[in-house]
Protein backbone atom coordinates (compact mmCIF):
# COMPACT_ATOMS: atom_id res chain seq x y z
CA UNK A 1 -29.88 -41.81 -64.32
CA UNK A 2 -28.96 -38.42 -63.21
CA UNK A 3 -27.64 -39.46 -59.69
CA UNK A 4 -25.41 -42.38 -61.33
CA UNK A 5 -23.97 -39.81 -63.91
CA UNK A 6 -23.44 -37.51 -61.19
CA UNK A 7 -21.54 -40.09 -58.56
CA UNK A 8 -19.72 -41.38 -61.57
CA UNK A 9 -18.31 -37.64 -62.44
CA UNK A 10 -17.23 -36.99 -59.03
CA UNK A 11 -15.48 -39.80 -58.44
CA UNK A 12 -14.02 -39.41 -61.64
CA UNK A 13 -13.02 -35.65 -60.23
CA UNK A 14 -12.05 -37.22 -56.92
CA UNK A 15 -9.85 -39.70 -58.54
CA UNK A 16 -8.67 -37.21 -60.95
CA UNK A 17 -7.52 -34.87 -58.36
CA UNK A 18 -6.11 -37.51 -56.23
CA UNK A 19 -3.34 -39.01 -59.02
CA UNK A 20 -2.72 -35.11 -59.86
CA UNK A 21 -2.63 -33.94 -56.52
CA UNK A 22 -0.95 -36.93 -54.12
CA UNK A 23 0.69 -34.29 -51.64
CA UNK A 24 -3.22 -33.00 -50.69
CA UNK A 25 -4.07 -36.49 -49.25
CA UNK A 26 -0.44 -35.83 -47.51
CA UNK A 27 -1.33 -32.36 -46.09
CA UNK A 28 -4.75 -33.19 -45.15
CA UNK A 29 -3.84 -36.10 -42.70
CA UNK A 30 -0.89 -34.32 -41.34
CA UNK A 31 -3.20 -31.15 -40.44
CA UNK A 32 -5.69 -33.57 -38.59
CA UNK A 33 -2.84 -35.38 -36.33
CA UNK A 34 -0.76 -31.94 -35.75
CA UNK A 35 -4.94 -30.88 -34.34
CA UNK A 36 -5.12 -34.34 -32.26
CA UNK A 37 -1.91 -33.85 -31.12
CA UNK A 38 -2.36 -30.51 -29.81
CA UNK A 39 -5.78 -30.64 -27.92
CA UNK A 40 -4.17 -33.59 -25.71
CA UNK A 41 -1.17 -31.96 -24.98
CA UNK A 42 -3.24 -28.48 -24.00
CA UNK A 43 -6.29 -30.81 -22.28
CA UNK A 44 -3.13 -32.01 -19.89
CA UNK A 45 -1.58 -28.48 -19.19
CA UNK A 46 -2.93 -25.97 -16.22
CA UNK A 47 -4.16 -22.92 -17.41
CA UNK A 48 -1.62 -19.98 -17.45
CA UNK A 49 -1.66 -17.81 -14.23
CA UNK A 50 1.06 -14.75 -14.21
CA UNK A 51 3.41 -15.89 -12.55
CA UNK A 52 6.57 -18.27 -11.59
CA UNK A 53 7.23 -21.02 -9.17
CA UNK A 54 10.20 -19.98 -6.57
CA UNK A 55 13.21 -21.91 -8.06
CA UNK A 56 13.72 -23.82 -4.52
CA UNK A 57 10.48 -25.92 -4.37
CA UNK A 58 10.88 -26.88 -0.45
CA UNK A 59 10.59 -23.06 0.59
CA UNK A 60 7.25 -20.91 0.44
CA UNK A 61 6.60 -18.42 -2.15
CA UNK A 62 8.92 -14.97 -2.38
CA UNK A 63 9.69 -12.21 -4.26
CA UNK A 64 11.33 -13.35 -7.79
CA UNK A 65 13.94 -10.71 -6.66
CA UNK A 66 14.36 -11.80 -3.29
CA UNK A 67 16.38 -11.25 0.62
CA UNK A 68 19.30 -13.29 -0.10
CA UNK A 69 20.53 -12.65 3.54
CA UNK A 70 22.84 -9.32 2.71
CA UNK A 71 20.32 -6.38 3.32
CA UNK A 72 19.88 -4.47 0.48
CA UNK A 73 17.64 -1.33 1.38
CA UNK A 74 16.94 -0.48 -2.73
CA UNK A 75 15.34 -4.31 -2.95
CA UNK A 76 14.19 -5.35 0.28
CA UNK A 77 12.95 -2.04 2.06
CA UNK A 78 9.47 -2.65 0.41
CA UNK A 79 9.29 -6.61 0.76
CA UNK A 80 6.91 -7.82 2.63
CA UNK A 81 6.84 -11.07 2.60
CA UNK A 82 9.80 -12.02 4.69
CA UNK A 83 9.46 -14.94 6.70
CA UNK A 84 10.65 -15.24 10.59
CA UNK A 85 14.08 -16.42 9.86
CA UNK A 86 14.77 -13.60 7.04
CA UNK A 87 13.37 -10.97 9.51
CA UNK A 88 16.03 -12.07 11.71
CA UNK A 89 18.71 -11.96 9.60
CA UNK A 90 17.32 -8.57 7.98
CA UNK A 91 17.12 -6.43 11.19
CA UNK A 92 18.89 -7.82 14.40
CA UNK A 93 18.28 -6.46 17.55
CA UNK A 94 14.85 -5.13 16.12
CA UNK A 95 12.92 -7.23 18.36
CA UNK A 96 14.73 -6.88 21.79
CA UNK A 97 11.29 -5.09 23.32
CA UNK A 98 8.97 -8.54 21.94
CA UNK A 99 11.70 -10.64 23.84
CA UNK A 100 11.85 -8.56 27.01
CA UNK A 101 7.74 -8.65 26.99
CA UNK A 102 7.55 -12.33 26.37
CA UNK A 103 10.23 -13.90 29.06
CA UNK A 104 8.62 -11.01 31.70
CA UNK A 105 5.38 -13.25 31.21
CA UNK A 106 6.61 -17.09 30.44
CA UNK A 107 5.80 -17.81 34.36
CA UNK A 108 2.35 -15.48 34.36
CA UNK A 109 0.58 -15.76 31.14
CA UNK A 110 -1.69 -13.39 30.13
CA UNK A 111 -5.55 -14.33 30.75
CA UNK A 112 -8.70 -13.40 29.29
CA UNK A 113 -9.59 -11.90 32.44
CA UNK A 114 -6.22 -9.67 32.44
CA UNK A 115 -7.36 -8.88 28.67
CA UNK A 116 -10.83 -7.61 29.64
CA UNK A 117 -9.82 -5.54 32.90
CA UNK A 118 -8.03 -3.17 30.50
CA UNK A 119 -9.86 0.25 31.00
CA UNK A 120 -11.12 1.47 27.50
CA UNK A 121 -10.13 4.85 27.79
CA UNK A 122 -9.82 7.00 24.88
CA UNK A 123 -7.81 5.58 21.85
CA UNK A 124 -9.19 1.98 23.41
CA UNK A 125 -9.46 -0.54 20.29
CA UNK A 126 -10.00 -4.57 21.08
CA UNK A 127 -9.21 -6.85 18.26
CA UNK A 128 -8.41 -10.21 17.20
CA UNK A 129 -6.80 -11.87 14.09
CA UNK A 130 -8.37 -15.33 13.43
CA UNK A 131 -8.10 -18.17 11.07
CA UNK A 132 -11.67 -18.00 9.74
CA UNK A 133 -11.61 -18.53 5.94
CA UNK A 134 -9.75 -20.57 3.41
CA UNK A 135 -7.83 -19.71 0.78
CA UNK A 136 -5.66 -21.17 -2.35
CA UNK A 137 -2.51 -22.60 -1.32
CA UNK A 138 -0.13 -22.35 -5.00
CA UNK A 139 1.71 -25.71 -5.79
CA UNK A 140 4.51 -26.21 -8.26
CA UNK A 141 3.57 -29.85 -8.05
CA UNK A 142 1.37 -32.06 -6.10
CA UNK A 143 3.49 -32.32 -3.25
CA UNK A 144 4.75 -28.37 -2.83
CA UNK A 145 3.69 -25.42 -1.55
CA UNK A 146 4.61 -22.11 -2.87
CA UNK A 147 2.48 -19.33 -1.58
CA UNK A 148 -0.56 -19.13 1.41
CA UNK A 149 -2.55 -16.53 0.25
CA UNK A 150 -5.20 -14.79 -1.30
CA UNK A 151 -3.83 -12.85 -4.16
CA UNK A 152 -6.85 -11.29 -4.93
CA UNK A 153 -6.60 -9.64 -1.47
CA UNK A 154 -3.94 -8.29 -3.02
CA UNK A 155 -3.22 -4.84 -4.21
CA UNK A 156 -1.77 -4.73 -7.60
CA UNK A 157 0.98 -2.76 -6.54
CA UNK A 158 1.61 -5.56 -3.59
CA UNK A 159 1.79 -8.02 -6.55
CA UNK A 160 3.73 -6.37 -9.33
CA UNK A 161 7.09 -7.26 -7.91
CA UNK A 162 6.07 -10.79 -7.61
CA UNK A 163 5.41 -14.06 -10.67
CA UNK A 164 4.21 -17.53 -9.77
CA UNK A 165 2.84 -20.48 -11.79
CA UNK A 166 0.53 -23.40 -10.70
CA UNK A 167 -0.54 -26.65 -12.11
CA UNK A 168 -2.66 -27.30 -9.18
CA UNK A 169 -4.25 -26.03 -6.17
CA UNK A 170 -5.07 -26.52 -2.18
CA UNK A 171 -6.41 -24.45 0.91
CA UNK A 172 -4.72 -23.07 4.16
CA UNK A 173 -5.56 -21.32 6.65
CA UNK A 174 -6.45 -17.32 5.46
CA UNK A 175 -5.80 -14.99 8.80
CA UNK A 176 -7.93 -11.87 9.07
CA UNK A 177 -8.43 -8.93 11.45
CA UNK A 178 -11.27 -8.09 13.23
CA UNK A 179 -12.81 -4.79 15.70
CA UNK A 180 -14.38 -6.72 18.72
CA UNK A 181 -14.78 -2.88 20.43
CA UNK A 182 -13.11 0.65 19.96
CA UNK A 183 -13.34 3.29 22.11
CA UNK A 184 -13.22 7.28 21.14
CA UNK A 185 -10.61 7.90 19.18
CA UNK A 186 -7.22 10.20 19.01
CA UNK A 187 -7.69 12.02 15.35
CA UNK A 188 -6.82 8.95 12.74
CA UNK A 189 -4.34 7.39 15.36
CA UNK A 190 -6.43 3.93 15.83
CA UNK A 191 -7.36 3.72 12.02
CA UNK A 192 -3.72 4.38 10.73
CA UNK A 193 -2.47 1.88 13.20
CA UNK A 194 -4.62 -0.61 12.68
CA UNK A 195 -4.00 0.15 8.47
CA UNK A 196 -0.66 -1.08 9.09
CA UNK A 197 -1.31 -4.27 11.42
CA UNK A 198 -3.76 -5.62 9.03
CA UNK A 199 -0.99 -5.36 6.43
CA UNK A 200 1.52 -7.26 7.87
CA UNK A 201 -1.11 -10.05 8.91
CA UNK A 202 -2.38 -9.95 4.97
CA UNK A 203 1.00 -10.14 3.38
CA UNK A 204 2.33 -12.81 6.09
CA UNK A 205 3.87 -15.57 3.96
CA UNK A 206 3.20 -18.00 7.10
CA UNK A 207 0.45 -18.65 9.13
CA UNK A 208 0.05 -16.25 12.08
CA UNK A 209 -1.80 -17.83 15.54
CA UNK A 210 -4.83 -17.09 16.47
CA UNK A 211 -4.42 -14.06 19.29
CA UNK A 212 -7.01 -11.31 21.27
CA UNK A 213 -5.07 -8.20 21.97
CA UNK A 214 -5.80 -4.18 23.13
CA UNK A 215 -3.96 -1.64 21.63
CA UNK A 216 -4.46 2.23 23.08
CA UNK A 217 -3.54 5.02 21.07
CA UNK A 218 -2.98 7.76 23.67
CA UNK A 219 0.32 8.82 24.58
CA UNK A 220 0.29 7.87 27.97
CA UNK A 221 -1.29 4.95 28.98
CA UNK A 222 -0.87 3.03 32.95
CA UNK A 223 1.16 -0.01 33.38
CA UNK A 224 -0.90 -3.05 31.75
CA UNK A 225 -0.73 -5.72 29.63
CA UNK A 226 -1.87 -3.76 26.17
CA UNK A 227 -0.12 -2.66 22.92
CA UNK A 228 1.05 0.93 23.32
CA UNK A 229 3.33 2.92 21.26
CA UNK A 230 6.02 4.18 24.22
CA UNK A 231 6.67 3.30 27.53
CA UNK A 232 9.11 4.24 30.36
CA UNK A 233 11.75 1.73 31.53
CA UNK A 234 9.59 0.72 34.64
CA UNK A 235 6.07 -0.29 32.50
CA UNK A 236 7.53 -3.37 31.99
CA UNK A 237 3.63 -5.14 31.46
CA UNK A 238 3.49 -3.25 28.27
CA UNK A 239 3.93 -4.40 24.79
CA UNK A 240 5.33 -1.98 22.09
CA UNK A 241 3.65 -1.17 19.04
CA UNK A 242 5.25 0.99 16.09
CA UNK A 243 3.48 4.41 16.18
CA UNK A 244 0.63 5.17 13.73
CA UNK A 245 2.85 7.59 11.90
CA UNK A 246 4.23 4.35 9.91
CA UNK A 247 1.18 4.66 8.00
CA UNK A 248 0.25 8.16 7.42
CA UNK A 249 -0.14 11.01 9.70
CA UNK A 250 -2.86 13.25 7.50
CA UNK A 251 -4.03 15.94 10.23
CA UNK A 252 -0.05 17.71 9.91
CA UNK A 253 -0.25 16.97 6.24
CA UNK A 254 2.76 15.42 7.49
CA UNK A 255 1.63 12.50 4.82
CA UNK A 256 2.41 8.86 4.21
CA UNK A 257 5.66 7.19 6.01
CA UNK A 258 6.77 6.32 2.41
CA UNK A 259 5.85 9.83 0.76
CA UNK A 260 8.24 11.13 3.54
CA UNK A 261 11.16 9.16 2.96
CA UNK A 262 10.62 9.77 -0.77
CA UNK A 263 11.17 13.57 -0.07
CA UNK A 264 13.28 12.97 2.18
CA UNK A 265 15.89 11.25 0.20
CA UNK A 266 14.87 14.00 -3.27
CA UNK A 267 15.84 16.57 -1.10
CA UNK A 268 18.97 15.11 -0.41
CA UNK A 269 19.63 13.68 -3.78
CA UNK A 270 22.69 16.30 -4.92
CA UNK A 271 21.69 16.66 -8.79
CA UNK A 272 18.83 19.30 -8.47
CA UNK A 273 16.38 17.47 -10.50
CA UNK A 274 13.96 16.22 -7.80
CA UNK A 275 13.97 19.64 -5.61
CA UNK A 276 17.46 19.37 -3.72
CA UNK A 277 21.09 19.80 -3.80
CA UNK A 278 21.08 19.02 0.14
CA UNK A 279 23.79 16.73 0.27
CA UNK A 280 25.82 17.55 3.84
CA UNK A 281 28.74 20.07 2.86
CA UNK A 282 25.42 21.68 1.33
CA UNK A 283 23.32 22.10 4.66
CA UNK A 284 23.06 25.13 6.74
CA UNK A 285 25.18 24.26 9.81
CA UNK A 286 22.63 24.97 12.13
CA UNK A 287 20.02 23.37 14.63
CA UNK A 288 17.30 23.64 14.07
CA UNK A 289 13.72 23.01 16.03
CA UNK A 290 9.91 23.53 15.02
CA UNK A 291 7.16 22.12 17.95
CA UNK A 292 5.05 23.61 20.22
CA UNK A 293 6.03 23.75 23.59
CA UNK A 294 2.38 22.78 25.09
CA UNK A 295 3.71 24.46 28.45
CA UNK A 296 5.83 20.90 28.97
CA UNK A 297 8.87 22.50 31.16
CA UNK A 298 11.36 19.88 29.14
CA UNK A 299 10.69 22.38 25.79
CA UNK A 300 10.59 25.33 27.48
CA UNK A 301 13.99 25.17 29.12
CA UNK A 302 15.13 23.55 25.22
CA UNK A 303 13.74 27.28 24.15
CA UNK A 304 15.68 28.81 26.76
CA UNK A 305 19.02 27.24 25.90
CA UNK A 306 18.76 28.09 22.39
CA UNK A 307 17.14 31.61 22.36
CA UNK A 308 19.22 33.91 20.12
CA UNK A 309 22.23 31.25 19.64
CA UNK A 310 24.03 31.96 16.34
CA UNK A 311 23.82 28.22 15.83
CA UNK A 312 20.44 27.65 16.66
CA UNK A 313 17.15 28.11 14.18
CA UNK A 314 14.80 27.44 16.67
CA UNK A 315 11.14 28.43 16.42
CA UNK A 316 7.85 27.67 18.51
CA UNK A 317 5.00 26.95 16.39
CA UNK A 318 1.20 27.67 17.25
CA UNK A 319 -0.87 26.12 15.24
CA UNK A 320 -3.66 27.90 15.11
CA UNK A 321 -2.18 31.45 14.43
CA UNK A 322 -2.04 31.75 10.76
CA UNK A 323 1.17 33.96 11.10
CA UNK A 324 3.19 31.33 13.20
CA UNK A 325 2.11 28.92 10.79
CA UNK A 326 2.71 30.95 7.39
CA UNK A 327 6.57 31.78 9.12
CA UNK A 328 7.82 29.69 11.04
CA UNK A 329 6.44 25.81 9.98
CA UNK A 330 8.74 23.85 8.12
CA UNK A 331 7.85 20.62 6.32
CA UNK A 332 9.70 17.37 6.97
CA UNK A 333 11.69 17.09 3.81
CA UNK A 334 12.75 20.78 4.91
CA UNK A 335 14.43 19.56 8.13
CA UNK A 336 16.81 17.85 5.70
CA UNK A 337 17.98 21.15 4.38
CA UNK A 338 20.09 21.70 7.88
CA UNK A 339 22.90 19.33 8.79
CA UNK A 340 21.80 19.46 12.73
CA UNK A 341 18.26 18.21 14.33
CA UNK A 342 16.81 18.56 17.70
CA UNK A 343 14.61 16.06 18.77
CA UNK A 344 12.59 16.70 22.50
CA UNK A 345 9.93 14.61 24.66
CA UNK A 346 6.09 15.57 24.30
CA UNK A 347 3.60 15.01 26.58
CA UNK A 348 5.90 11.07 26.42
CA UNK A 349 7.58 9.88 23.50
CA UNK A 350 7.71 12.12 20.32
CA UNK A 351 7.18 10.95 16.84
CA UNK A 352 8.82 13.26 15.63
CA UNK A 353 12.34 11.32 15.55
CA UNK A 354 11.47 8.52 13.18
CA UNK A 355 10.43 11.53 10.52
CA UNK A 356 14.17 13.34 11.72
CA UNK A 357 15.82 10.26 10.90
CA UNK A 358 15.07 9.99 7.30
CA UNK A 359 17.61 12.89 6.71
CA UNK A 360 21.21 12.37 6.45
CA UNK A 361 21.96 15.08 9.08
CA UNK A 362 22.61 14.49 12.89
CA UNK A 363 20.44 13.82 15.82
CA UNK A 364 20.75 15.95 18.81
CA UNK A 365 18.21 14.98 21.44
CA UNK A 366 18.10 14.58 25.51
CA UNK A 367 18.40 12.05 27.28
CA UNK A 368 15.46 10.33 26.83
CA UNK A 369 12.66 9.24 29.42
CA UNK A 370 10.49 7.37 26.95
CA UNK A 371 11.49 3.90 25.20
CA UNK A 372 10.00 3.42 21.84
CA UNK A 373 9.53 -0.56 20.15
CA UNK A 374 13.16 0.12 17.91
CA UNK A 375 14.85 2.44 20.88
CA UNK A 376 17.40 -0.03 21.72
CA UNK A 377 19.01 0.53 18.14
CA UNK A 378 19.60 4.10 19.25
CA UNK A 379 23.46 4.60 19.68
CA UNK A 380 25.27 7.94 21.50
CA UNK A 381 29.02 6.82 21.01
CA UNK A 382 31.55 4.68 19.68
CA UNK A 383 31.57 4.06 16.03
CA UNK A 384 27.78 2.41 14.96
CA UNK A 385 27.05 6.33 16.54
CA UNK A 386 23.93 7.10 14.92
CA UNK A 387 22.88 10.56 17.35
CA UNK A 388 23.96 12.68 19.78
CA UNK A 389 23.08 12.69 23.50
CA UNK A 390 23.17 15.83 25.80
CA UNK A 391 21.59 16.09 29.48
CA UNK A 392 17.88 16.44 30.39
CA UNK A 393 18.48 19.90 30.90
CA UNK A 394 20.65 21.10 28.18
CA UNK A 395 23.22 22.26 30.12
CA UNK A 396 25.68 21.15 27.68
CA UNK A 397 24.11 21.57 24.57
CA UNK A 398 26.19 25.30 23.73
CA UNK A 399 29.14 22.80 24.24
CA UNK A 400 27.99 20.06 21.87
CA UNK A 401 26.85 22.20 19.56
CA UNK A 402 30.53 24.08 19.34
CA UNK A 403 32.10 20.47 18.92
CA UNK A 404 29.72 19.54 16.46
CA UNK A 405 30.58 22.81 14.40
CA UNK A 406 34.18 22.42 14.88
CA UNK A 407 33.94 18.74 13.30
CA UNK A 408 31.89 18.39 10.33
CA UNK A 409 33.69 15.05 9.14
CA UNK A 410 32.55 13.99 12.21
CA UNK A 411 28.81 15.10 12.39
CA UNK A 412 29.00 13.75 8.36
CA UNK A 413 29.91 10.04 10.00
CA UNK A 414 26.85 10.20 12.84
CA UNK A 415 24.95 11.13 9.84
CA UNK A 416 25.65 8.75 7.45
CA UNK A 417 25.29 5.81 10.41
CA UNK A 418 21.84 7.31 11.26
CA UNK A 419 20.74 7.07 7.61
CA UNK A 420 22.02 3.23 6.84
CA UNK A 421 20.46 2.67 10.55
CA UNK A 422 17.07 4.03 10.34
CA UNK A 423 16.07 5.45 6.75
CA UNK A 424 17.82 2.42 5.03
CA UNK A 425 17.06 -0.33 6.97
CA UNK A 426 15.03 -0.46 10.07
CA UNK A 427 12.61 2.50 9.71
CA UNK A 428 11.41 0.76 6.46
CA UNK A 429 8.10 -0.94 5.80
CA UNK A 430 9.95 -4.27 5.97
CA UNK A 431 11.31 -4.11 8.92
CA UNK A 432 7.80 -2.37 10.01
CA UNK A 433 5.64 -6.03 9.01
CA UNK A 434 7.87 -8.05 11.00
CA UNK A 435 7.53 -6.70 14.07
CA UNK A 436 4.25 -6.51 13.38
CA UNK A 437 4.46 -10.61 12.81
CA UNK A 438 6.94 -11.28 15.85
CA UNK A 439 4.35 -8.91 18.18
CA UNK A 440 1.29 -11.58 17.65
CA UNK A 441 4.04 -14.46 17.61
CA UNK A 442 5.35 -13.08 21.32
CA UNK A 443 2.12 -12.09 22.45
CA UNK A 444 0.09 -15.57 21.77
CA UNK A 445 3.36 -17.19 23.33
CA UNK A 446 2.02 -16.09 26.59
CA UNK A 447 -1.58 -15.87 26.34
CA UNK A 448 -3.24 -18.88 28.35
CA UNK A 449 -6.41 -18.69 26.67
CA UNK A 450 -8.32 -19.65 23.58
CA UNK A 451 -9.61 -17.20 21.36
CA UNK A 452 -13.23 -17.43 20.99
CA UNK A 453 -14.47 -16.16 17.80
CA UNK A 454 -18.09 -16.57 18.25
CA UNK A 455 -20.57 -15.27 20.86
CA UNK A 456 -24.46 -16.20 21.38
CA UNK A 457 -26.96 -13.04 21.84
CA UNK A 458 -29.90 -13.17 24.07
CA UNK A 459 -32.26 -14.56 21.76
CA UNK A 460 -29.61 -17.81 21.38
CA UNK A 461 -28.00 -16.60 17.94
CA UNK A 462 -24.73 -17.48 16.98
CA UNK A 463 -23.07 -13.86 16.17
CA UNK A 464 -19.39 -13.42 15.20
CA UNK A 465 -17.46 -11.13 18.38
CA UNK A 466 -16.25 -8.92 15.81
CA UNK A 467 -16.59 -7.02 12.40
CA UNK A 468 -14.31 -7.45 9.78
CA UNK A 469 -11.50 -5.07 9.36
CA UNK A 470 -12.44 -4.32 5.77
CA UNK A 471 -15.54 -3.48 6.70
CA UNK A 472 -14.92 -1.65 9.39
CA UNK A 473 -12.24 0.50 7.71
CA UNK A 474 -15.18 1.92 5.81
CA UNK A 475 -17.73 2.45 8.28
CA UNK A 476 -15.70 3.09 11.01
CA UNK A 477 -18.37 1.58 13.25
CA UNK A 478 -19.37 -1.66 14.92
CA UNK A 479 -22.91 -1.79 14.58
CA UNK A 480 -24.96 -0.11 11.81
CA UNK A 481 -28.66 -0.72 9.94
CA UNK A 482 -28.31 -1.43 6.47
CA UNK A 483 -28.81 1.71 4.22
């Protein structure tokens, strides 16, 4: 009796509500098919990633803010992701010393018996890079590819500048770098070096080939088929690396290539807020020199010419006397605070010049002996001049030097060339990654044989040849016990 008096109240109630209420039956079933209608459409949707499909959909993934073909050194100097055809257009004639290599071998290729007869002197490292892993491949649709790899390799800084979206995914080929052997070691020469290769091979938007190389760190090294970072017109069987000061050179405090080129251009920036007002008419018209002259007879004759010039600051530094180096050392970003710079040989090439050349000032150096991987960019006349040349011997350097003082506008013009040259455009980690890239392109060109990326130890195991750069990069070390 209870439950039928209690059904027949609420469906009394029910009914009640229903004829005062008709909009709630109205609400109700519009709630439940905006729901429906909203799981199906999100069930069919990929799940948001941070960031945005290139616009053209036949062309791998790039910056959103990206080389358009006109250099631009305030957007592209930091983009690495070019591919081959934008580091063409991007830096011509940057590549001359990969060319002359390559055609100098198309009729003798180099074998894996020419690789392993190179003497592992000090500064010796043997590496490979090798497609060993897989890795997502980003697709605007089912059909396009956007970008090859592994973003959580990534750096966030690396990815900041960068936004893609995908609705579904692949794998490609991921290219790594690996120590096969090392030997000795010039300070952080081999590490910094090998910093920089394994970022242009991680940030290559296109697959690299599989290659087996030596690189040697030292400044001098004998006429073979290895990477090296100088070499005289007649080495002709070597292949030119950039110099490990693209990375950092930490031992001089000299720093990180882009901390110097940051100073660099404060120093110079003419409103006093970032540590300099040393635009040009500001600079002290004078040359001026800091090295030691490691008894070489090239710097010693440079001291000579210049000893107690009026026009000459010129100072030998020994480095470990702590009043040489409490007087007379100057940092880079001070070498911009004179409007002339002398650049001489070491014990081969110097690396000194690619520091010089971040400062708007001019370029006074010798005729040179040693060829470095962007040397044939270097220009002594006409009006691209980017330096000044004088003889071996200095014999006409009081001469230049009086021109040179007599002319400002014009030292002003070599100056500004040298700066849009170098600092500006090919002296940049850019145009650093695709050399990088067009090295191991040139170099497997010419290489008759296969890289092998396994070996078998005595006992029959299958062993990788060599340890992973990120791993090595830590331990600094092929073989270790677990600890």
């Amino acid at each position: 009796m209870l439950r039928s008096h209690l059904a027949t109240d609420v469906g009394e109630s029910c009914s009640s509500l229903f004829r005062r209420r008709p909009y709630v039956v109205s609400s109700v079933a519009l709630f439940f098919f905006l729901a429906t209608i909203i799981h199906f459409s999100s069930s069919q949707r990929a799940p948001y990633i941070p960031f945005t499909p290139s616009k053209d959909q036949n062309t791998p993934f790039r910056p959103s803010i990206g080389f358009n073909g006109t250099w631009d050194w305030r957007r592209d100097s930091k983009n690495l992701l070019l591919e081959d055809g934008q580091c063409e257009q991007a830096f011509p004639g940057l590549f001359e010393d990969v060319n002359r290599a390559v055609n100098d071998r198309r009729s003798r290729k180099i074998t894996l018996e020419e690789v392993d007869s190179i003497d592992p002197i000090n500064g010796y490292v043997r590496g490979m890079i090798y497609e060993q892993e897989s890795t997502f491949i980003i697709y605007a649709d089912a059909q396009t590819p956007h970008h090859a790899r592994n973003c959580a390799d990534l750096t966030l800084q690396e990815l900041s500048p960068f936004q893609h979206r995908t609705s579904s995914t692949d794998h490609t080929p991921y290219f790594k770098l690996y120590i096969i052997a090392k030997q000795g070691g010039i300070y952080s020469r081999e590490l910094a070096t090998l910093h920089a290769l394994h970022r242009a091979v991680l940030t290559s938007p296109t697959p690299l080939p599989n290659v087996e190389f030596t690189l040697i760190s030292d400044d001098k090294i004998g006429p073979q088929a290895t990477w090296a970072y100088a070499r005289r017109t007649s080495d002709t069987a070597i292949w030119l690396m950039p110099d490990f000061g693209y990375w950092s050179w930490p031992e001089t405090k000299v720093g990180g290539y882009t901390e110097v080129q940051r100073k660099a251009r404060d120093a110079e920036a003419g409103d006093g807020e970032k540590g300099g007002n040393w635009t040009w008419s500001r600079k002290h018209p004078r040359l001026v020199w800091r090295g030691a002259s490691m008894g070489l007879p090239l710097r010693e004759q440079f001291l000579a010419s210049t000893a107690s010039k009026p026009w000459a600051d010129v100072r030998e530094i020994k480095w470990h006397d702590d009043a040489s180096m409490a007087q007379d050392l100057l940092s880079m970003d001070e070498h911009c605070h004179y409007a002339y710079l002398a650049h001489t040989e070491g014990n081969s090439y110097s690396g000194r010049l690619k520091y010089l050349q971040n400062c708007r000032s001019v370029i006074v150096a010798h005729e040179m002996d040693w060829i470095q991987h962007y040397s044939p960019l270097l220009k002594s006349s006409g009006q691209e001049q980017n330096y000044v040349q004088v003889r071996r011997d200095f014999a006409d350097l009081e001469n230049t030097m009086q021109m040179l003082l007599a002319y400002p506008d014009e030292g002003e013009r070599i100056a500004q060339n040298s700066v849009t040259t170098f600092r500006d455009r090919y002296l940049t980690i850019a145009a650093e990654a695709c050399y990088w890239r067009r090295l191991i392109r040139g170099w497997a060109e010419v290489s008759a044989f296969e890289v092998e990326f396994w070996k078998v130890d005595d006992q029959g195991k299958k062993l990788w040849r060599g340890v992973p750069w990120e791993s090595f990069a830590l331990e600094r070390r092929l073989e270790w016990d677990p600890y």
